[in-house]
Each structure stands twice: as C-alpha cells, then as structure tokens.
Protein backbone atom coordinates (compact mmCIF):
# COMPACT_ATOMS: atom_id res chain seq x y z
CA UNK A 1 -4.47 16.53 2.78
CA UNK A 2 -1.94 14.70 5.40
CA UNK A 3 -4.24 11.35 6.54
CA UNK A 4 -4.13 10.87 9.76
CA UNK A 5 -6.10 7.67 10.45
CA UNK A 6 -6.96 5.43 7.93
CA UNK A 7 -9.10 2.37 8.70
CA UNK A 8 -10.94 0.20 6.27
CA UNK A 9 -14.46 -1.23 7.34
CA UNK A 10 -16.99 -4.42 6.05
CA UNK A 11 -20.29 -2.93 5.41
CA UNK A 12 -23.86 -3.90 4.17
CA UNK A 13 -27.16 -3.26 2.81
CA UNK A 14 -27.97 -1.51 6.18
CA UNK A 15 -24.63 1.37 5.10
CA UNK A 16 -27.00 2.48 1.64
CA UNK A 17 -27.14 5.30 3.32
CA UNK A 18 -23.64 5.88 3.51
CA UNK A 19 -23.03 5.05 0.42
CA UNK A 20 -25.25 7.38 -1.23
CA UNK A 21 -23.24 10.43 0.68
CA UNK A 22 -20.63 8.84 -0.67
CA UNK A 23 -21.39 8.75 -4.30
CA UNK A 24 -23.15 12.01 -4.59
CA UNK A 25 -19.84 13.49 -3.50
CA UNK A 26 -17.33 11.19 -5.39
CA UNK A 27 -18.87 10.87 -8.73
CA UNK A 28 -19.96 14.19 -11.26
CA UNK A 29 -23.51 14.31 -11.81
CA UNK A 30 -23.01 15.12 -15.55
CA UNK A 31 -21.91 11.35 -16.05
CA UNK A 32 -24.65 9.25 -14.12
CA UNK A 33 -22.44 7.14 -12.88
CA UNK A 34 -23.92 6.98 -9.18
CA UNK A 35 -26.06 4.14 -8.20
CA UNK A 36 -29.80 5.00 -7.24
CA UNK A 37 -30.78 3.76 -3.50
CA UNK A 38 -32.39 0.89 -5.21
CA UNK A 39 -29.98 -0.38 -7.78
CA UNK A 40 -27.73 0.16 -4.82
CA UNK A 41 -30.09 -2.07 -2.61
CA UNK A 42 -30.58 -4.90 -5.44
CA UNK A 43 -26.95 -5.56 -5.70
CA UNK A 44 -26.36 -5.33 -1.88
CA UNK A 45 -28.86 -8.39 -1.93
CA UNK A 46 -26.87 -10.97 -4.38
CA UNK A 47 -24.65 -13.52 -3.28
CA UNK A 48 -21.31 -12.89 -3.65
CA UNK A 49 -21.14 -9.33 -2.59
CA UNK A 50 -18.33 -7.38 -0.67
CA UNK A 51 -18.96 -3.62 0.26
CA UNK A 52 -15.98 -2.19 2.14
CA UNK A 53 -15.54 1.42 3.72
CA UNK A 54 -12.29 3.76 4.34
CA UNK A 55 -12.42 6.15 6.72
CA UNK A 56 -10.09 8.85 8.07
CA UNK A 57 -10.49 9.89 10.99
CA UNK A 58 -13.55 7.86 11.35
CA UNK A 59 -15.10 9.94 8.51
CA UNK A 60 -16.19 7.80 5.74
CA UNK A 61 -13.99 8.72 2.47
CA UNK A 62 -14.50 5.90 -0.12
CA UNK A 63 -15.95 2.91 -0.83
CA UNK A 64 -15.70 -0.32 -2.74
CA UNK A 65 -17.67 -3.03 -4.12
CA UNK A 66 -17.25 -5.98 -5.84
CA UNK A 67 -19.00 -9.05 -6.54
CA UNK A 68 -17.47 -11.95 -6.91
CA UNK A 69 -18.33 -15.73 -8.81
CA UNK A 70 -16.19 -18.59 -8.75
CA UNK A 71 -12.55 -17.77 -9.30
CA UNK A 72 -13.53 -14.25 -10.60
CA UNK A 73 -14.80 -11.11 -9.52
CA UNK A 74 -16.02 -7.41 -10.88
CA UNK A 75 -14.92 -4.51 -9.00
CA UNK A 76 -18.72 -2.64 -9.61
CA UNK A 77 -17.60 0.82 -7.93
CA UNK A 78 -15.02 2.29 -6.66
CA UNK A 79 -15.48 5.79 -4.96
CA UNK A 80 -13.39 8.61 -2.97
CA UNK A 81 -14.40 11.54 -2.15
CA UNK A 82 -12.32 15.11 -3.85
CA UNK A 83 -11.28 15.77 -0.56
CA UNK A 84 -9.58 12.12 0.20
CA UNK A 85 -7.85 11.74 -3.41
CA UNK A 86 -4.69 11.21 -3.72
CA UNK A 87 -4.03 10.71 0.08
CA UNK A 88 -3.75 6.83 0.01
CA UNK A 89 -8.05 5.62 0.21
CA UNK A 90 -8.90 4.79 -3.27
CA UNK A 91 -5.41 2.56 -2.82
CA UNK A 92 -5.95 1.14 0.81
CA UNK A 93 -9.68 0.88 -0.92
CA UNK A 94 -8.03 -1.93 -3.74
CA UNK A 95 -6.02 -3.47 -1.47
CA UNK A 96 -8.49 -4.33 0.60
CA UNK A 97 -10.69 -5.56 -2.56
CA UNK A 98 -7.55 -7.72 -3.56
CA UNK A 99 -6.86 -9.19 -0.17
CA UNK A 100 -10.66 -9.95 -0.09
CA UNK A 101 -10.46 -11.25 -3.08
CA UNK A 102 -7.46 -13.59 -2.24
CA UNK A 103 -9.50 -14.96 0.87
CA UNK A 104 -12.29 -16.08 -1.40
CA UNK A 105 -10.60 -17.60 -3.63
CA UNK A 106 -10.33 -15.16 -6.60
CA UNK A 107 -7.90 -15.18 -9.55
CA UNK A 108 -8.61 -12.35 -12.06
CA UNK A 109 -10.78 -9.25 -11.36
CA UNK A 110 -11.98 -7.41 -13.31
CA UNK A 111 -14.10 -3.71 -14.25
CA UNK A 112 -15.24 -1.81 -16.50
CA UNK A 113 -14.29 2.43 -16.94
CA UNK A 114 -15.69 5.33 -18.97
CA UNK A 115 -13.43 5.74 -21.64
CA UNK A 116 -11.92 9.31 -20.49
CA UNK A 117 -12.43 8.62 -16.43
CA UNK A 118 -9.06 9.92 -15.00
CA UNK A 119 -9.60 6.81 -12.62
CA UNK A 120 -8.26 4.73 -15.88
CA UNK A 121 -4.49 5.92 -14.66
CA UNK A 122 -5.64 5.14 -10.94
CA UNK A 123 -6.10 1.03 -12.17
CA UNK A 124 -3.17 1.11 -14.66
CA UNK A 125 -1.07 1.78 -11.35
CA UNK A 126 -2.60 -0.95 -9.55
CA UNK A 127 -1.88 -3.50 -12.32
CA UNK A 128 -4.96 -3.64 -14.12
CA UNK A 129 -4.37 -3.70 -18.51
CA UNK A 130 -7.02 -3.21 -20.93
CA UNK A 131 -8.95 -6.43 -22.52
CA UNK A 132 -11.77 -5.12 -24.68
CA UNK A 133 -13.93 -2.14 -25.70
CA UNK A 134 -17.48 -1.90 -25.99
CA UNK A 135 -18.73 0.81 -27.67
CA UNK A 136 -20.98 3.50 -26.65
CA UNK A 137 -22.17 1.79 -23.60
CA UNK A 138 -22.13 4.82 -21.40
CA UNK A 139 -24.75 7.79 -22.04
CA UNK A 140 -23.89 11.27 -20.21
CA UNK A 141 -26.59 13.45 -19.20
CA UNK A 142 -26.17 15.28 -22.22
CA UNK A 143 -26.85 12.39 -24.35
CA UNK A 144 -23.44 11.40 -25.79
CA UNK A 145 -21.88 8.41 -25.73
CA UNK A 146 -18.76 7.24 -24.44
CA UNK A 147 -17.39 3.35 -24.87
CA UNK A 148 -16.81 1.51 -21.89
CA UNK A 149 -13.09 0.35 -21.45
CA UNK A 150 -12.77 -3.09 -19.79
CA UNK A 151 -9.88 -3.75 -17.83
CA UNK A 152 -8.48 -7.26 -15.63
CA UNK A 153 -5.82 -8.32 -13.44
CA UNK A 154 -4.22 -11.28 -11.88
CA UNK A 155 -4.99 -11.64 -8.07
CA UNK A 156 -1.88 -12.40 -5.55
C-alpha cells in the first residue's frame, strides 16, 4: 500500500474511542493483548502520559502510547493496523514517541513484547536490545503461557 499522506496527531482520553477501532483491528484476539475501554481510560488518566495518532489520508492507522517518569519512559502499546504495515506508520509512530520523548527529557525507553510477537524484529530495527525475561507473564486465550521479553534503548 503506496502512503499517500502521513500525519501524526496528539490525542487524549476523549480519542478511547479511536483507539479501541484501532486495537480491535491491529492486535489478534487469540492473544488478549488489546486494552479494555477502561484499562484504556485508567492509564489515559496518569500523569505522564503521551497518546499519539498516524493517519493516512486522514484515516487513523496506528497508535502509540507511552508513559513516561523522570528520565525514563515505557512504550505501553504500539498499534498499526494490517492494512498500514509495512508502509512507514508503526516507524513515523516511534519516531514520534522518541522525539516526544527527547522534549521531556527522556533517556532510555523502554517495553515489554510477547516472546514470539513478529513486532520483536519491528524494535530490533529501531534500536531497541533485549535486557531481561520474565517468564510466563503473558496468558493466550487458550491458556498457555508465553514469557514476556523486555527490551530498552538510549534516547537521542
């Protein structure tokens, strides 16, 4: 798919909405890993909380969100859409998060991945490396475990 606009946009507790769409479409429902409206809410409400938007052709495509404390920051969810992968969001997505996290002040971000998420390629290219493991901390629907693979990076 050939992009043809791609803008990137602040957002807020008032986009849930949006970011529901957004979720059911981006992340398989066998894994759980989408937010409910009010976990989604909750962390909307604490301090330190950046929520930003891509959208082609004024279409929303992706989101991210990260929180951030101090000189560090978690990116808590990163999503694009099938039909916007690999057509430059989920990367104008992280730079945005890193030039965010620049302006406040930030120095290492990190996340944490399902151990075999094909998104763990998508962070290796943006410079993230692996720090730790911790084991069996994500439950599929069908009741099997999978370790949780923690990965930082340096921002700037």
């Amino acid at each position: 798919m050939a992009t043809r606009s791609l803008t990137l946009r602040t957002g807020d507790a008032r986009d849930v909405g949006v970011m529901d769409a957004l979720m059911a479409a981006a992340f398989e429902a066998r894994w759980g890993e989408a937010w409910t409206r009010s976990q989604a809410m909750g962390v909307l409400a604490m301090p330190g909380i950046h929520l930003v938007f891509a959208l082609v052709d004024d279409i929303p495509a992706g989101f991210a969100l990260t929180r951030a404390v101090l000189d560090e920051a978690e990116l808590l969810l990163l999503a694009v859409t099938p039909a916007h992968r690999r057509a430059g969001v989920g990367t104008a997505l992280m730079q945005g998060v890193l030039t965010d996290c620049a302006a406040r002040g930030v120095t290492h971000l990190h996340l944490e991945v399902r151990e075999n998420n094909p998104a763990i390629a998508f962070y290796q290219r943006h410079g993230f490396t692996r720090q730790g493991i911790r084991r069996g901390y994500y439950r599929g629907h069908d009741g099997v475990a999978y370790d949780a693979h923690t990965y930082a990076r340096v921002v700037g």
